[in-house]
Protein backbone atom coordinates (compact mmCIF):
# COMPACT_ATOMS: atom_id res chain seq x y z
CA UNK A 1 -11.80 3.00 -13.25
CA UNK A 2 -10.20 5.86 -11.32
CA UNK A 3 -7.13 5.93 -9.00
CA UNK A 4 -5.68 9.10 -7.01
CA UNK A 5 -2.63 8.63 -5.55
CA UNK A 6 -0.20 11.15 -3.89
CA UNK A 7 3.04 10.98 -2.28
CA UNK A 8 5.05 12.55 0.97
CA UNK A 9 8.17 12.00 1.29
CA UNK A 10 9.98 12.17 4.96
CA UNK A 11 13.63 11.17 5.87
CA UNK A 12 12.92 7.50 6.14
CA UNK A 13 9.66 7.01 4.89
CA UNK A 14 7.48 7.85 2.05
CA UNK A 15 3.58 7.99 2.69
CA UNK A 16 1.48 7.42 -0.35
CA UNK A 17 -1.89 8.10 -0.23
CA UNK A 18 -4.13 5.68 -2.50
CA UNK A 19 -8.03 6.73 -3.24
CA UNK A 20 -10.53 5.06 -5.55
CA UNK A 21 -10.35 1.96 -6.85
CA UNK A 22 -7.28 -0.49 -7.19
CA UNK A 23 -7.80 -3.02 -9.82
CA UNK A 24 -6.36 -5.04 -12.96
CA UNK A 25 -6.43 -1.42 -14.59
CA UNK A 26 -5.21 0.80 -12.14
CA UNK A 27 -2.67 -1.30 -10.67
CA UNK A 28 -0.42 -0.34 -13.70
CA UNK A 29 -0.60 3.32 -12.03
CA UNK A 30 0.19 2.42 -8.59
CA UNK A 31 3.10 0.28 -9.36
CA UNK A 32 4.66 3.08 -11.42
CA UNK A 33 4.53 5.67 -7.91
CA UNK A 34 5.69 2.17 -6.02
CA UNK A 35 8.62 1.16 -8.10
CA UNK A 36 11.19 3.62 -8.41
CA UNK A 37 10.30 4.01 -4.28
CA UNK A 38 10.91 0.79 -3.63
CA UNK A 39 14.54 0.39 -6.14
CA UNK A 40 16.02 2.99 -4.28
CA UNK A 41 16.54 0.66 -0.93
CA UNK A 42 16.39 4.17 1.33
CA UNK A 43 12.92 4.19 2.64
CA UNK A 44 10.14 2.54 4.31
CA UNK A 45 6.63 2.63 2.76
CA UNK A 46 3.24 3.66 4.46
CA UNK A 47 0.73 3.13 2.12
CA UNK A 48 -3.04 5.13 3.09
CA UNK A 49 -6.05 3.49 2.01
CA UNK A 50 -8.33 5.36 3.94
CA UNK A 51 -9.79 6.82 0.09
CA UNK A 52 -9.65 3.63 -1.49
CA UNK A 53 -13.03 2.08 -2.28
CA UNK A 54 -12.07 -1.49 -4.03
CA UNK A 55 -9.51 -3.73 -4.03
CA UNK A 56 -9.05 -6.82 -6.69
CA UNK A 57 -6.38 -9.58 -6.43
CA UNK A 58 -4.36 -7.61 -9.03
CA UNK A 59 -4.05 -4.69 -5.99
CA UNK A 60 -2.83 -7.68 -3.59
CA UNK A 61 -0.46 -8.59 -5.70
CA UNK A 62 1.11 -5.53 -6.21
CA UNK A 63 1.51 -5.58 -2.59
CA UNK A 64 2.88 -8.83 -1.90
CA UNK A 65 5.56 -7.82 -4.79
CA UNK A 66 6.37 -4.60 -2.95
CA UNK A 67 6.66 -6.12 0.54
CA UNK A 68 9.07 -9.20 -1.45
CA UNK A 69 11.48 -5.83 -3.05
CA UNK A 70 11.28 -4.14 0.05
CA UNK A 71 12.52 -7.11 2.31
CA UNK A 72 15.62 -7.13 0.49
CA UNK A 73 16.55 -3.84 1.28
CA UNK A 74 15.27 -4.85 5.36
CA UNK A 75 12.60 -2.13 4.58
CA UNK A 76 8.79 -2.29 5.38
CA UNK A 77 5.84 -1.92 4.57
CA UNK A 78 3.08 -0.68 6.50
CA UNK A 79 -1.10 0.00 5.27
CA UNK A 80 -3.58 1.92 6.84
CA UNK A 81 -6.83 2.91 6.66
CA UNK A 82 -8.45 -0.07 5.06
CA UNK A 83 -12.17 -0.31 5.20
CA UNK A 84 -13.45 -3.76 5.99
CA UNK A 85 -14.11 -5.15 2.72
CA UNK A 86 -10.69 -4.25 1.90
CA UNK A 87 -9.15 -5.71 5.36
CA UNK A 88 -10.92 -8.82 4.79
CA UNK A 89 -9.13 -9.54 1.63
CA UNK A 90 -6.15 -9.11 3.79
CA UNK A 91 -7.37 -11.78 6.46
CA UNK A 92 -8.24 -14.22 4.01
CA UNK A 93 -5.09 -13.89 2.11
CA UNK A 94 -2.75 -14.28 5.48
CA UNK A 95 -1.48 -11.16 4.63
CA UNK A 96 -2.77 -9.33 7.53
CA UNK A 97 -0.17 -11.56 9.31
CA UNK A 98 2.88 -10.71 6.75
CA UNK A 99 2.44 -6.39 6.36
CA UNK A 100 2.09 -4.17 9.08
CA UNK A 101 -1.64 -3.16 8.64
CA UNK A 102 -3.64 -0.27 10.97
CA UNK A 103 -7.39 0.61 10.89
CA UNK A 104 -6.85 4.06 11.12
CA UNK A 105 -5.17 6.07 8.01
CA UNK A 106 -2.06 8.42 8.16
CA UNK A 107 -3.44 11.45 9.47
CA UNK A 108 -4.87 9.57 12.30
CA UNK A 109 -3.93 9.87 15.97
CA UNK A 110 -4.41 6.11 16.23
């Protein structure tokens, strides 16, 4: 299982750019780059998924414990760039209604 993830950081947001897959093994990864982003209470968080490929229930619950740590600091959390086997897991979820989530990925002009 392979992950690739990179980080920007800007004033009052850090981007993160997540590629490959996102699973019960990789997830460890992720939340490693997430947490100490997250504890600082500073920043909002744009997560890319434009690279990523698949998505397990371990990757949605990483997010849904990143948008929980973020509300407390009345930061948010946005995603992008989902494909649509990705996005569906967000529909079915009902957490397409709860994060800020866009088709197109960071470097998009959509």
């Amino acid at each position: 299982m392979n992950i690739k993830i990179e980080v920007r950081e800007q004033p009052e947001v850090f981007y993160v750019q997540v590629g490959g897959e996102l699973d019960i093994y990789t997830a460890p990864e992720l939340k490693k780059v997430l947490s100490p982003i997250v504890s600082e209470g500073t920043h909002n968080l744009h997560v890319d998924l434009t690279d990523l490929t698949y998505m397990d229930s371990t990757g949605l619950g990483l997010f849904v414990g990143t948008l929980k740590d973020l509300n407390k600091y009345n930061k948010e959390l946005r995603i992008s760039g989902a494909n649509e086997r990705i996005m569906k897991l967000f529909e079915i979820t009902g957490l397409y209604d709860l994060i800020h989530i866009t088709k197109s990925g960071v470097n998009s002009n959509d």
